[in-house]
N, C-alpha and C. Protein backbone atom coordinates (compact mmCIF):
# COMPACT_ATOMS: atom_id res chain seq x y z
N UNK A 1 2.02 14.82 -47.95
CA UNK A 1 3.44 15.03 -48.17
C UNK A 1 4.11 13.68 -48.48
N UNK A 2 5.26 13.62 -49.44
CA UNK A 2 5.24 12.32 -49.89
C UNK A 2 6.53 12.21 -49.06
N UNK A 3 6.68 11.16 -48.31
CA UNK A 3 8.38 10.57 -47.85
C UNK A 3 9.60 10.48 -48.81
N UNK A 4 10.62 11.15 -48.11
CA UNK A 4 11.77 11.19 -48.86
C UNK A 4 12.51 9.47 -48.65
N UNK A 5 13.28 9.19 -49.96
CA UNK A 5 13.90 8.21 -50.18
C UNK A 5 14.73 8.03 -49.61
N UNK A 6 15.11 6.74 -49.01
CA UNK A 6 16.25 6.85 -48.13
C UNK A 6 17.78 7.42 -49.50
N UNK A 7 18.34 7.54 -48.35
CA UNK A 7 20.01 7.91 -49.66
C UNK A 7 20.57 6.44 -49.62
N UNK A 8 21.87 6.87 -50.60
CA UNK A 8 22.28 5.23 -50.47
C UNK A 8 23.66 5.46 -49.45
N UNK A 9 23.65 6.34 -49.18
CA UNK A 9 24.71 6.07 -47.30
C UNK A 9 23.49 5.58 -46.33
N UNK A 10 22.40 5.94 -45.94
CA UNK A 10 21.43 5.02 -45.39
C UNK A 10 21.21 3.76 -45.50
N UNK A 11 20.37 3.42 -46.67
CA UNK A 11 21.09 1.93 -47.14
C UNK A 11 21.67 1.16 -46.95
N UNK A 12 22.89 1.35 -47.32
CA UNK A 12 23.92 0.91 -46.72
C UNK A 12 23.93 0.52 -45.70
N UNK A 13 23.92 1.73 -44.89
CA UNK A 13 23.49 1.54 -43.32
C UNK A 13 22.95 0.23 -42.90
N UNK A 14 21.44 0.60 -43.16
CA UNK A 14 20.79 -0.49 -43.25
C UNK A 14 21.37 -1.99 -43.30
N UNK A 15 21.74 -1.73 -44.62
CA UNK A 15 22.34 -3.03 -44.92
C UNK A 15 23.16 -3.77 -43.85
N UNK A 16 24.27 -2.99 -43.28
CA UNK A 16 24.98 -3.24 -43.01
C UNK A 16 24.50 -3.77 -41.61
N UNK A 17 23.51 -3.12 -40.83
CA UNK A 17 22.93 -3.55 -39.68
C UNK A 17 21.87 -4.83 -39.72
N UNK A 18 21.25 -4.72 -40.95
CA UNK A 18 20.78 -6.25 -41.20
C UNK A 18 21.99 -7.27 -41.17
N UNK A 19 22.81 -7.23 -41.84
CA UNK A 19 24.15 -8.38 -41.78
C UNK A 19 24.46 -8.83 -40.70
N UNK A 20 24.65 -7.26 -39.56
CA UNK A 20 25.28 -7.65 -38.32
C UNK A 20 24.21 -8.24 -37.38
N UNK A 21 22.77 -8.08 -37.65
CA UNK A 21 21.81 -8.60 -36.91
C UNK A 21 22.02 -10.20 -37.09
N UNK A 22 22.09 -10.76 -38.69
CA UNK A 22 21.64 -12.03 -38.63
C UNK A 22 23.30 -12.69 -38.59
N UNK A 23 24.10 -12.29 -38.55
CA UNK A 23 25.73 -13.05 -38.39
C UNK A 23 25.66 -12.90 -36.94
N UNK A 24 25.37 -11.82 -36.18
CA UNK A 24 25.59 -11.78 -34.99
C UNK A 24 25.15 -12.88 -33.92
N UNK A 25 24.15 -13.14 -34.43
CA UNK A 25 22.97 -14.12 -33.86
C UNK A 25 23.09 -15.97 -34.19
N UNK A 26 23.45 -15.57 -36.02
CA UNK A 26 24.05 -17.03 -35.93
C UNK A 26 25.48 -17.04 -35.31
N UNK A 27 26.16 -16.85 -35.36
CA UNK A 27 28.25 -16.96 -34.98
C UNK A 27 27.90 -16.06 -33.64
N UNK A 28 27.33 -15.44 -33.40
CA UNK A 28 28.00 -14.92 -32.13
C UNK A 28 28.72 -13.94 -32.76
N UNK A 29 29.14 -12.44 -31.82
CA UNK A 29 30.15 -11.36 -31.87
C UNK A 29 31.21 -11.85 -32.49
N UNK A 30 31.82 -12.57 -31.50
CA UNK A 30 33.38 -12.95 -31.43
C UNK A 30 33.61 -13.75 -32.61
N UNK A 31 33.15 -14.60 -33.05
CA UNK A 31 33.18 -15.03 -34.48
C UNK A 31 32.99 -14.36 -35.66
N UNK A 32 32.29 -12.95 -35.47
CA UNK A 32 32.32 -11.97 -37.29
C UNK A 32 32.84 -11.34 -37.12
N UNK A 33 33.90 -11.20 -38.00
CA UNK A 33 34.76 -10.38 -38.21
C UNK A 33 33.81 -9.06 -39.10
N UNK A 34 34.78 -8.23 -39.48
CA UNK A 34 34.29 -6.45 -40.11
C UNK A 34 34.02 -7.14 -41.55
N UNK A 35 35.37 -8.06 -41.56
CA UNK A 35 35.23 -8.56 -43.11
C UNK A 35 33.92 -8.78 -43.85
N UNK A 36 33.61 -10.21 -42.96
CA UNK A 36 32.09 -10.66 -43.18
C UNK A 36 31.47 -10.39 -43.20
N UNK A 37 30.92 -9.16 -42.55
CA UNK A 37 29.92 -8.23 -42.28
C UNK A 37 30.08 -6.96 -44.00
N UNK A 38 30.71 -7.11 -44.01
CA UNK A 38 31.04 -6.16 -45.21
C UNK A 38 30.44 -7.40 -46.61
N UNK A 39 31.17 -8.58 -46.59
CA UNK A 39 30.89 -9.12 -47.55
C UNK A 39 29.14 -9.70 -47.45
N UNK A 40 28.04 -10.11 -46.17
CA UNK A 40 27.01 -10.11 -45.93
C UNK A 40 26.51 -9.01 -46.73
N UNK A 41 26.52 -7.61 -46.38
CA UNK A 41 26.38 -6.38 -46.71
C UNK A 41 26.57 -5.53 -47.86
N UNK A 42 27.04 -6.56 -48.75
CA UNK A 42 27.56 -6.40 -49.65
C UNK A 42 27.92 -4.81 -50.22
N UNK A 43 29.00 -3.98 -49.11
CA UNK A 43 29.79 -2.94 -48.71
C UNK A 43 31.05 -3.26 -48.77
N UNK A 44 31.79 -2.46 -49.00
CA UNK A 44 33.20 -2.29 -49.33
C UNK A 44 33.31 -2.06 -47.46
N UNK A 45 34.76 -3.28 -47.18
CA UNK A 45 35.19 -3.09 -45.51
C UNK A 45 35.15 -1.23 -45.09
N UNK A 46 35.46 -0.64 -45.43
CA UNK A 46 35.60 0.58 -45.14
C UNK A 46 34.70 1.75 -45.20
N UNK A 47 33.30 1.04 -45.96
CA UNK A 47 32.29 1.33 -45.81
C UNK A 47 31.67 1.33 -44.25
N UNK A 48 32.37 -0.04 -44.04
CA UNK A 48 31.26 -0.54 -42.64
C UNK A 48 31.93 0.32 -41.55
N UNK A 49 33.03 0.43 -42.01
CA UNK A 49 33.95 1.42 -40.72
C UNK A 49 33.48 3.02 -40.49
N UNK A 50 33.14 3.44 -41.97
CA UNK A 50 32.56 4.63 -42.18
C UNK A 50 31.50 4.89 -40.80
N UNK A 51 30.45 4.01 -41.02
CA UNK A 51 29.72 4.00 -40.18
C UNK A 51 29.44 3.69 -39.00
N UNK A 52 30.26 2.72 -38.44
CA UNK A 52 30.27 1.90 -37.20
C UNK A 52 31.61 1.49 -37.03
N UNK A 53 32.45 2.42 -35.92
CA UNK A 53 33.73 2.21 -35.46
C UNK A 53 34.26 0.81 -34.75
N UNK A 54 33.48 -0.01 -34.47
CA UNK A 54 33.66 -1.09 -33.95
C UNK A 54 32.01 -2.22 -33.82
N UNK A 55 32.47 -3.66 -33.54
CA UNK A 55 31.35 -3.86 -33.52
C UNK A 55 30.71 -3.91 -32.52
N UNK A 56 31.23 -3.63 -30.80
CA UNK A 56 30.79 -2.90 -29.84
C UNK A 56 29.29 -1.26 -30.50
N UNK A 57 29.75 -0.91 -31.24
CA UNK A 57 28.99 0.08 -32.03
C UNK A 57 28.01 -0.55 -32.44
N UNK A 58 28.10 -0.99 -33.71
CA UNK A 58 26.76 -2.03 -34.09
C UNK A 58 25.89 -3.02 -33.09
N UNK A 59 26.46 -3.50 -31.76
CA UNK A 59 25.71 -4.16 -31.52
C UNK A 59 24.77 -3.45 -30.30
N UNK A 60 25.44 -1.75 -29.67
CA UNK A 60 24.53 -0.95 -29.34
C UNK A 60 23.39 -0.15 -30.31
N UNK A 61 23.93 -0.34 -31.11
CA UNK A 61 23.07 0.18 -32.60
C UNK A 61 21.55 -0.73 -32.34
N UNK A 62 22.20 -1.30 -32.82
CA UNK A 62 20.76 -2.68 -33.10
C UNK A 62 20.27 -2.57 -31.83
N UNK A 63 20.68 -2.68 -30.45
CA UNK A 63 19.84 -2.87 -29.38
C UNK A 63 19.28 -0.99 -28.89
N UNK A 64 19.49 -0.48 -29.21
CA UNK A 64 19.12 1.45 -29.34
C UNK A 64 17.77 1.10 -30.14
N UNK A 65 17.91 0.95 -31.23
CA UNK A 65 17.30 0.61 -31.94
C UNK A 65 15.82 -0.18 -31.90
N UNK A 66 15.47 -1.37 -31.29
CA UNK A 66 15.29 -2.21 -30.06
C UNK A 66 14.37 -1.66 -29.35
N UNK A 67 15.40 -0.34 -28.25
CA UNK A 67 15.17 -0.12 -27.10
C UNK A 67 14.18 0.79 -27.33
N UNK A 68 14.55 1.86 -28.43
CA UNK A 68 13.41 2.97 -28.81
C UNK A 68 11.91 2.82 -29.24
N UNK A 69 11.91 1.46 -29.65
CA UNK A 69 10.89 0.59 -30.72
C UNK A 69 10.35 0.20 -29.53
N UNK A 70 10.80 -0.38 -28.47
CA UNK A 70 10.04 -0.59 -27.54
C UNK A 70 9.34 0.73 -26.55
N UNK A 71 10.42 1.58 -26.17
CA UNK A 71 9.61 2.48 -25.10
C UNK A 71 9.40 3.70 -25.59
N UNK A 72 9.74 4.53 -26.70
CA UNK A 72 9.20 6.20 -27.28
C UNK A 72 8.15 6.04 -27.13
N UNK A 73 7.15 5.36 -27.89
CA UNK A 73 5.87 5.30 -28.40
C UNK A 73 5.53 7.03 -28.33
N UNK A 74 5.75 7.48 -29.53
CA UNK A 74 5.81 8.96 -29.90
C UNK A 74 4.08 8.80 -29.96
N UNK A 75 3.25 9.54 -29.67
CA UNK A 75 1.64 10.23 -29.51
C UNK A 75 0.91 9.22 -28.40
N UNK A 76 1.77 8.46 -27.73
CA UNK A 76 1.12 8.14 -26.51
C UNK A 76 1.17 8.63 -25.04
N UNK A 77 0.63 9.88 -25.25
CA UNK A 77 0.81 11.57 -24.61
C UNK A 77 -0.33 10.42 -23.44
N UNK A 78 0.47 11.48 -22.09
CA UNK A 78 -1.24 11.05 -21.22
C UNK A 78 -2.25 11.95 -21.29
N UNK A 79 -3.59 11.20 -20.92
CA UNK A 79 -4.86 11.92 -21.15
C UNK A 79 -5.15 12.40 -19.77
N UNK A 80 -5.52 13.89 -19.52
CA UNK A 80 -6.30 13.60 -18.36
C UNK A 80 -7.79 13.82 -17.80
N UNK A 81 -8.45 13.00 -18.99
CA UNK A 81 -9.36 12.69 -18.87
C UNK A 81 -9.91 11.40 -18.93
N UNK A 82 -8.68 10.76 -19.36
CA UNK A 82 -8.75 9.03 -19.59
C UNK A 82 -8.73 8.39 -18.20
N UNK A 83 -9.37 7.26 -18.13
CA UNK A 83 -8.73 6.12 -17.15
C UNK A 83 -7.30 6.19 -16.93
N UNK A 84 -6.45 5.95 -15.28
CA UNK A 84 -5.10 5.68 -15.60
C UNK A 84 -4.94 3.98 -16.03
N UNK A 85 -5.94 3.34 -15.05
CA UNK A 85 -4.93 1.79 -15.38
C UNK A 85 -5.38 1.66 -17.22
N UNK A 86 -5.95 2.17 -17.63
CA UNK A 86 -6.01 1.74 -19.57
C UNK A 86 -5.08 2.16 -20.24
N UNK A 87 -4.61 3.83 -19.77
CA UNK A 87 -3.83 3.73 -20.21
C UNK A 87 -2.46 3.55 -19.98
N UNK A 88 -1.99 3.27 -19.05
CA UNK A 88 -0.71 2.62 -18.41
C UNK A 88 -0.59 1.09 -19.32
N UNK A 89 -1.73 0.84 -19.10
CA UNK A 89 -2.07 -0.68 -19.38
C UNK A 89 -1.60 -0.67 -21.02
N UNK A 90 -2.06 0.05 -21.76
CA UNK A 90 -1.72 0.14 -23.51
C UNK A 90 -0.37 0.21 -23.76
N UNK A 91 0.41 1.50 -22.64
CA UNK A 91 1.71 1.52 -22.74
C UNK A 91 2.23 0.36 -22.44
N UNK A 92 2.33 -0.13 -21.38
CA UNK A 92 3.07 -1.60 -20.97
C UNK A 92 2.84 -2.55 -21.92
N UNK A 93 1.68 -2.57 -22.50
CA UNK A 93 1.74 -3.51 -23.56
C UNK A 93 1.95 -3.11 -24.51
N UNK A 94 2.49 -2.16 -25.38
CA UNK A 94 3.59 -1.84 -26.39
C UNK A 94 4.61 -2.26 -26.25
N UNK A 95 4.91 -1.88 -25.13
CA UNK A 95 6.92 -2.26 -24.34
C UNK A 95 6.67 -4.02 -24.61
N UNK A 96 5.88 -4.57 -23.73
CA UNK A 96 6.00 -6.22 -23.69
C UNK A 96 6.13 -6.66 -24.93
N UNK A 97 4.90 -6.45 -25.97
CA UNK A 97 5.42 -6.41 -27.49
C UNK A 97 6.51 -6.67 -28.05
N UNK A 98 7.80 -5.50 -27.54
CA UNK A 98 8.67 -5.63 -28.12
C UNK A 98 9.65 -6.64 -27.54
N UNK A 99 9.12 -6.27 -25.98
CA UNK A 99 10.45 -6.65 -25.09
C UNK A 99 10.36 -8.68 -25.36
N UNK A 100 8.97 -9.04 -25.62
CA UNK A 100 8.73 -10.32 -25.45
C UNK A 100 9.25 -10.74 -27.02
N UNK A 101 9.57 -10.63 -27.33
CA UNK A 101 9.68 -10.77 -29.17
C UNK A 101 11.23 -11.84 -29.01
N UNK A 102 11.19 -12.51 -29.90
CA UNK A 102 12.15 -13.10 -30.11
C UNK A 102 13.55 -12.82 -30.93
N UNK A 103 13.29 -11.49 -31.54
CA UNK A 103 14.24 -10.79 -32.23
C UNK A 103 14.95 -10.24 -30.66
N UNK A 104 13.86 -9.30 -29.96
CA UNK A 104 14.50 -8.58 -28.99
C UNK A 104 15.70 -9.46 -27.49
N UNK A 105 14.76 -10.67 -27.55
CA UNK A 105 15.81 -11.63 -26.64
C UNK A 105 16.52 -12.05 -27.53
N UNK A 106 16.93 -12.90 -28.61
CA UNK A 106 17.89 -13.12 -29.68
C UNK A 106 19.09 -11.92 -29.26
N UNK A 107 18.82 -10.87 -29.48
CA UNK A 107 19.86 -9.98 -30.08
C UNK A 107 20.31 -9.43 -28.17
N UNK A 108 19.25 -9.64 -27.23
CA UNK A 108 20.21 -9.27 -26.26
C UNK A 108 21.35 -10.41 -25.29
N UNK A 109 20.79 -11.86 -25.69
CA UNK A 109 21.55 -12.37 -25.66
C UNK A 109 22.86 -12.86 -26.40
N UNK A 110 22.98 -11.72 -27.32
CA UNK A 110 24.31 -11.77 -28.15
C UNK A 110 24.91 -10.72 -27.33
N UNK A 111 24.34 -9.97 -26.68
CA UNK A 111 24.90 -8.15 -26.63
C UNK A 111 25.40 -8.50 -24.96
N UNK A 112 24.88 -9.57 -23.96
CA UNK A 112 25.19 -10.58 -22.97
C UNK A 112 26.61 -11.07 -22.41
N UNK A 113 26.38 -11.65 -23.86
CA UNK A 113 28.00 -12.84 -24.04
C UNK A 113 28.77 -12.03 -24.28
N UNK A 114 28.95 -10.69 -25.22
CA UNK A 114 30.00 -10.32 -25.78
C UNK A 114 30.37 -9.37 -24.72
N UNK A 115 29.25 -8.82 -23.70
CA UNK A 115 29.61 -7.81 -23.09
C UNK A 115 29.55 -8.21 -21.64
N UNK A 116 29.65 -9.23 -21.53
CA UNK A 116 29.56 -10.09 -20.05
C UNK A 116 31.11 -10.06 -19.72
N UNK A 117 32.00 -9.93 -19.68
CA UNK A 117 33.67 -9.61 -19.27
C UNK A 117 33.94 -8.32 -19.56
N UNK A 118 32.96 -7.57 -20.28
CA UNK A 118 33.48 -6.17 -20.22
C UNK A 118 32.61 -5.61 -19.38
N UNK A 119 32.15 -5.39 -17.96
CA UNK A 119 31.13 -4.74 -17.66
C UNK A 119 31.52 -2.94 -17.63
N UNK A 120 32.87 -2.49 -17.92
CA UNK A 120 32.94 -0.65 -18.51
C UNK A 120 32.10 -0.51 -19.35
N UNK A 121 32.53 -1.49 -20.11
CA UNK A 121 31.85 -1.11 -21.76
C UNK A 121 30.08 -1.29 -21.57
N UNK A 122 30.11 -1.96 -21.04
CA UNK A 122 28.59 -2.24 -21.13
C UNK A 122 27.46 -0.94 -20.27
N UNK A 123 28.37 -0.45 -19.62
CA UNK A 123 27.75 0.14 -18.47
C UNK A 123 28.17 1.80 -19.13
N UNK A 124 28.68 1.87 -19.90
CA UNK A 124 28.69 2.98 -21.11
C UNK A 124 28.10 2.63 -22.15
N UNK A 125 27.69 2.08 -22.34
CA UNK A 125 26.81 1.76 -23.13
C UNK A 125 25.47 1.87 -22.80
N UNK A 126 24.94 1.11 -21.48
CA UNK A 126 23.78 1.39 -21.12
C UNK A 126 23.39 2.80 -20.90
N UNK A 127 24.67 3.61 -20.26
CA UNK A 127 24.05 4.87 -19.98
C UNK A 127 23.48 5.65 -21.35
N UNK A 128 24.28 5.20 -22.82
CA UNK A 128 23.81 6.12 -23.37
C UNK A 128 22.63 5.37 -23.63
N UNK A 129 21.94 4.12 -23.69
CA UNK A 129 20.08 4.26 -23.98
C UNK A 129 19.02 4.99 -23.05
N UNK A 130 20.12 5.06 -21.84
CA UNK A 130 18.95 5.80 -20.80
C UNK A 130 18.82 7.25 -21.21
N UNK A 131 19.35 7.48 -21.90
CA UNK A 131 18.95 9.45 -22.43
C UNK A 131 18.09 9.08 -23.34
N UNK A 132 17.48 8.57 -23.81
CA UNK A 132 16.06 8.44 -24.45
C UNK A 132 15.00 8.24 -23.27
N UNK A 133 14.30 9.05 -23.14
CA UNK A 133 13.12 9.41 -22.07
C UNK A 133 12.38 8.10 -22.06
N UNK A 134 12.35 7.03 -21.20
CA UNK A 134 10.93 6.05 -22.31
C UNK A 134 9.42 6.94 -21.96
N UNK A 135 8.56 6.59 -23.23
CA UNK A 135 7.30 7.14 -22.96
C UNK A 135 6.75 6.64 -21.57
N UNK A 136 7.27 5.73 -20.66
CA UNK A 136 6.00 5.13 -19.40
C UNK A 136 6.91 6.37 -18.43
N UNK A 137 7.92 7.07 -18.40
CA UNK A 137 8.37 7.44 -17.22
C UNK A 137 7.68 9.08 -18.00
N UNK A 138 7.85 9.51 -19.30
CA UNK A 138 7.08 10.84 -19.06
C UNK A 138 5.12 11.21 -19.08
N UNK A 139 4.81 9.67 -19.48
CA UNK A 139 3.56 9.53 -18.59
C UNK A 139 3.19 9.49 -17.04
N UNK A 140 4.13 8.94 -16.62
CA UNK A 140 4.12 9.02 -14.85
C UNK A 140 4.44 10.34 -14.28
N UNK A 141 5.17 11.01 -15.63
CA UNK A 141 5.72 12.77 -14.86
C UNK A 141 4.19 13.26 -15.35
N UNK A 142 3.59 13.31 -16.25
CA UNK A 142 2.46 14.15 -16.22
C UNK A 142 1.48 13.56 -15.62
N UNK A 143 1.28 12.38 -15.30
CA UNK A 143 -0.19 11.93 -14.13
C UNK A 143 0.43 12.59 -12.90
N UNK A 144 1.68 12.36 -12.58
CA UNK A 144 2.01 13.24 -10.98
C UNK A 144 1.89 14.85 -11.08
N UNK A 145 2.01 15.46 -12.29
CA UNK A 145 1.75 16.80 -12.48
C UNK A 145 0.20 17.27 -11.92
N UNK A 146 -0.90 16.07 -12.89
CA UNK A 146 -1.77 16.15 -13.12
C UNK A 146 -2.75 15.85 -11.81
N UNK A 147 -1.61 15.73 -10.68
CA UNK A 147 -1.81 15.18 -8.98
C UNK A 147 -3.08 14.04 -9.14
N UNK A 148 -2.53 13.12 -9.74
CA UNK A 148 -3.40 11.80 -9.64
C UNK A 148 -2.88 10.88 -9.21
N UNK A 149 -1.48 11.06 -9.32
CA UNK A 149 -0.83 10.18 -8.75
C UNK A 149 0.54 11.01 -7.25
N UNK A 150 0.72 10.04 -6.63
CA UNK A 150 1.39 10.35 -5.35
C UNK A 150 3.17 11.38 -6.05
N UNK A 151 3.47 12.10 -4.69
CA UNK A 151 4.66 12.62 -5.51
C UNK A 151 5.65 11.39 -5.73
N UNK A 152 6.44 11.20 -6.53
CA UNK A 152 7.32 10.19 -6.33
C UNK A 152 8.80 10.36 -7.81
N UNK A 153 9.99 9.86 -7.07
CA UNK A 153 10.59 9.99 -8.29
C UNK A 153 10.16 9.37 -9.51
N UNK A 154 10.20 9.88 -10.38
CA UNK A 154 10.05 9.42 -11.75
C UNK A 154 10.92 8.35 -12.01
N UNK A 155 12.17 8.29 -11.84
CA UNK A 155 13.18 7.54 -12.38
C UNK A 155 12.51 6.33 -12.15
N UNK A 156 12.65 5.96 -10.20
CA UNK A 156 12.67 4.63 -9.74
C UNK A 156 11.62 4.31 -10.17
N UNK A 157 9.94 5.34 -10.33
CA UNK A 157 8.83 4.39 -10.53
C UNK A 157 9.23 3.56 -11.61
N UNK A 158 9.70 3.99 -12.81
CA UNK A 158 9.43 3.71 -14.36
C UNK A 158 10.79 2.70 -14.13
N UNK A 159 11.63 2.50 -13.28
CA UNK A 159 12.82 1.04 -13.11
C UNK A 159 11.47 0.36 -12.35
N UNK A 160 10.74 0.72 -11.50
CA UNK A 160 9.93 -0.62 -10.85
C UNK A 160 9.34 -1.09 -11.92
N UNK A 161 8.58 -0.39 -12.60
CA UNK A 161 7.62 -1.05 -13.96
C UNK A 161 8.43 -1.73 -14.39
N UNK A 162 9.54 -1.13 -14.81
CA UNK A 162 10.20 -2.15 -16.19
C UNK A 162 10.88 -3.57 -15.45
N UNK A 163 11.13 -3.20 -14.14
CA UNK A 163 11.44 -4.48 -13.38
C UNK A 163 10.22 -5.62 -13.36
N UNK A 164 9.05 -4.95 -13.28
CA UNK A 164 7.88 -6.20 -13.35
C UNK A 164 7.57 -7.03 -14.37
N UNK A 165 7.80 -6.02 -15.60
CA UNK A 165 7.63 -6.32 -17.39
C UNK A 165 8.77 -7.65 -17.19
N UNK A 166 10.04 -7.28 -17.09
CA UNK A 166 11.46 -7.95 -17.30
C UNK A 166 11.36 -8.81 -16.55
N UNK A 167 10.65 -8.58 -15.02
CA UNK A 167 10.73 -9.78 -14.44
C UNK A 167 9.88 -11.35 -14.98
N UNK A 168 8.95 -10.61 -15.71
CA UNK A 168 7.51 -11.91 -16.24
C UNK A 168 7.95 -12.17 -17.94
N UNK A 169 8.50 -11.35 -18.86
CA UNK A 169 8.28 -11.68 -19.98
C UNK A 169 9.76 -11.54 -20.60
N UNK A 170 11.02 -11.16 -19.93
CA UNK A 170 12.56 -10.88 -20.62
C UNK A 170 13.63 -12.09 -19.94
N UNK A 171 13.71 -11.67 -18.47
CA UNK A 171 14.66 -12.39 -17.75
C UNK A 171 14.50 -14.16 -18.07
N UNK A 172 13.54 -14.84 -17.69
CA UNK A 172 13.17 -16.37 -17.84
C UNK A 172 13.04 -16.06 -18.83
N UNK A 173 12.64 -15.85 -20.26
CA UNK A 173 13.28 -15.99 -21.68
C UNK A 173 14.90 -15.90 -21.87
N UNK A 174 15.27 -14.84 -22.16
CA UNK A 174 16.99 -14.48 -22.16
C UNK A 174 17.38 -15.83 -21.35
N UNK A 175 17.09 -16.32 -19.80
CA UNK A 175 18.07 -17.91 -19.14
C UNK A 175 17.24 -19.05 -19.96
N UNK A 176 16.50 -18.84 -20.91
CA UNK A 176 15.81 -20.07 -21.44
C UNK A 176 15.31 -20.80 -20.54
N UNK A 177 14.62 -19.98 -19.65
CA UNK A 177 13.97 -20.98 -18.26
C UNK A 177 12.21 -21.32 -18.64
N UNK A 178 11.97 -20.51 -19.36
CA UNK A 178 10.35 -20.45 -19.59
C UNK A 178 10.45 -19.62 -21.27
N UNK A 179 9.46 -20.31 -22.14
CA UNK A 179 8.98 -19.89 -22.87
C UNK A 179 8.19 -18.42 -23.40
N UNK A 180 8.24 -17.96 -24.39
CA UNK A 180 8.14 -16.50 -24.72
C UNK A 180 5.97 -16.90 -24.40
N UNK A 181 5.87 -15.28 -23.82
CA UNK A 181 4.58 -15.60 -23.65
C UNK A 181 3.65 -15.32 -25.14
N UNK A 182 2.34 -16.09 -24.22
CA UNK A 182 1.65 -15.98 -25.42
C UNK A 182 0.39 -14.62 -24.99
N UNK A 183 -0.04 -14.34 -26.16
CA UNK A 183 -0.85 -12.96 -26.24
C UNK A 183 -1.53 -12.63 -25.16
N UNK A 184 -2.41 -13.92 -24.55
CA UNK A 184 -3.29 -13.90 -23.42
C UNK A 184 -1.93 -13.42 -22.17
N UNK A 185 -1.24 -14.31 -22.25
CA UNK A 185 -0.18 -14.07 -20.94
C UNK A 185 0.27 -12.50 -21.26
N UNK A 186 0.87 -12.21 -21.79
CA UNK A 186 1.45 -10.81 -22.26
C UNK A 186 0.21 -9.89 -21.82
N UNK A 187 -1.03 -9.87 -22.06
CA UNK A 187 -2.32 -9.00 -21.73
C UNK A 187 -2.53 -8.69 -20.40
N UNK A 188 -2.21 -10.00 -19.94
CA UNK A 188 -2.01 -10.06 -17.76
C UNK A 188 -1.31 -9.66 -17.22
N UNK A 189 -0.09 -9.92 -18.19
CA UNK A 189 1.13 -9.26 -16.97
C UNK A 189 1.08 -7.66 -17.56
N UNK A 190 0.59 -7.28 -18.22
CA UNK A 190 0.57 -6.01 -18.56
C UNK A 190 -0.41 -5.45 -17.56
N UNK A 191 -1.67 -5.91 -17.63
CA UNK A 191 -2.68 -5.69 -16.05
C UNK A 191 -2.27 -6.02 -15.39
N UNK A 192 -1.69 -6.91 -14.48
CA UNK A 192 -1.19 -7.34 -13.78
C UNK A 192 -0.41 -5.90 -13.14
N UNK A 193 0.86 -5.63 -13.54
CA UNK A 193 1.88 -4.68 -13.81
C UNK A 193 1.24 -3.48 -13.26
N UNK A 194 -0.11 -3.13 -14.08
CA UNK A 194 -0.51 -1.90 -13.93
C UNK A 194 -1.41 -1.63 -12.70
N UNK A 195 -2.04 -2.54 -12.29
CA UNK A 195 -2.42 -2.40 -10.86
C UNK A 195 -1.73 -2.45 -9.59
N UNK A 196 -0.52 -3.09 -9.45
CA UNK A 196 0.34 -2.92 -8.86
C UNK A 196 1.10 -1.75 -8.62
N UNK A 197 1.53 -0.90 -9.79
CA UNK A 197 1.99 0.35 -9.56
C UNK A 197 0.97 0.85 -8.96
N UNK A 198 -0.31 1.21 -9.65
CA UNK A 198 -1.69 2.21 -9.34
C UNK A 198 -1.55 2.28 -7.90
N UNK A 199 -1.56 0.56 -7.35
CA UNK A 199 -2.36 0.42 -5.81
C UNK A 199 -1.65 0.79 -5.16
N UNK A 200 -0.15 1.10 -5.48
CA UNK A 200 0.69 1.86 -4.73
C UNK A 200 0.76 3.40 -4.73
N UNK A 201 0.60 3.97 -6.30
CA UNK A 201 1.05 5.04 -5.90
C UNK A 201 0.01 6.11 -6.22
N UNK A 202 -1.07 5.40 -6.84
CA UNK A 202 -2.86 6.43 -7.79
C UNK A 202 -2.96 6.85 -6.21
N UNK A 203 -3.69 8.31 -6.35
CA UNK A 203 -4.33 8.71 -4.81
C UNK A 203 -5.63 8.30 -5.22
């Protein structure tokens, strides 16, 4: 089946979210105006409005965006016939992937500053990425289905994981305290990560 072409309101789109990615990042929020972003984008201002009511909008856009790229991982169904720590272990290291990337800290330390005095906004904002399921919390609902693992909420396990990921490869990046890891490091804390949950909660 051959893929349909994007349209040119997509495009656009596009466009317009590339602009706001790389203005955002050089100037900061508070420095681009709709204007610039339109003239980057090379969109008519009212184009960009079409699509993105503010740039509070665009800059949950881009990090949605981000967030999905890091945790859907659409056909990484659990097996239950597989190993758990391999495959826990594959998932976490998809997420680190993204989460360790320098696009992904770049753009959340823009989304930081701008939204660091608004914490409403931000905290409406966050809620809407949490309605995207990530793939590690509906793998943890079917290994507990699959009684391999202990009963336990779903929610908090899959905040402990992502607290371990964030704690080794996001947080000391984002304060510029430590350097983005390298492949070998990223491979460990992903094992690392995954035996820790297991030894707590695998029967």
């Amino acid at each position: 089946m051959s893929e349909t072409n994007p349209t040119r309101s997509e495009l656009k789109r596009q466009a317009i979210l590339q602009a706001a990615r790389d203005a955002f990042q050089e100037h900061g929020v508070h420095n681009t105006s709709m204007d610039e972003l339109a003239a980057l984008a090379q969109v008519s201002k009212r184009t960009v409005y079409n699509h993105f009511a503010s740039k509070e909008v665009l800059i949950m856009t881009l990090m949605a965006e981000l967030w999905q790229q890091a945790t859907v991982h659409e056909g990484r169904d659990y097996d239950p016939d597989a190993d758990l720590h391999s495959q826990l272990c594959a998932l976490i290291e998809l997420e680190i992937e993204v989460i360790c990337s320098q696009q992904y800290i770049d753009l959340n330390r823009v989304a930081f500053d701008h939204f660091f005095h608004r914490p409403d906004a931000l905290r409406e904002q966050v809620e809407k990425l949490a309605a995207h399921e990530p793939a590690i919390t509906r793998w943890i609902k079917a290994a507990v289905a699959d009684d391999r693992l202990q009963q336990l909420d779903h929610e908090v396990a899959s905040q402990q994981v992502h607290s371990l990921i964030k704690g080794g490869c996001f947080w000391p990046q984002l304060m510029q305290i430590t350097p983005l890891l390298t492949v070998q490091e990223r491979r460990e804390l992903a094992s690392q990560t995954t035996a820790l949950f297991l030894s707590h909660y695998q029967k």
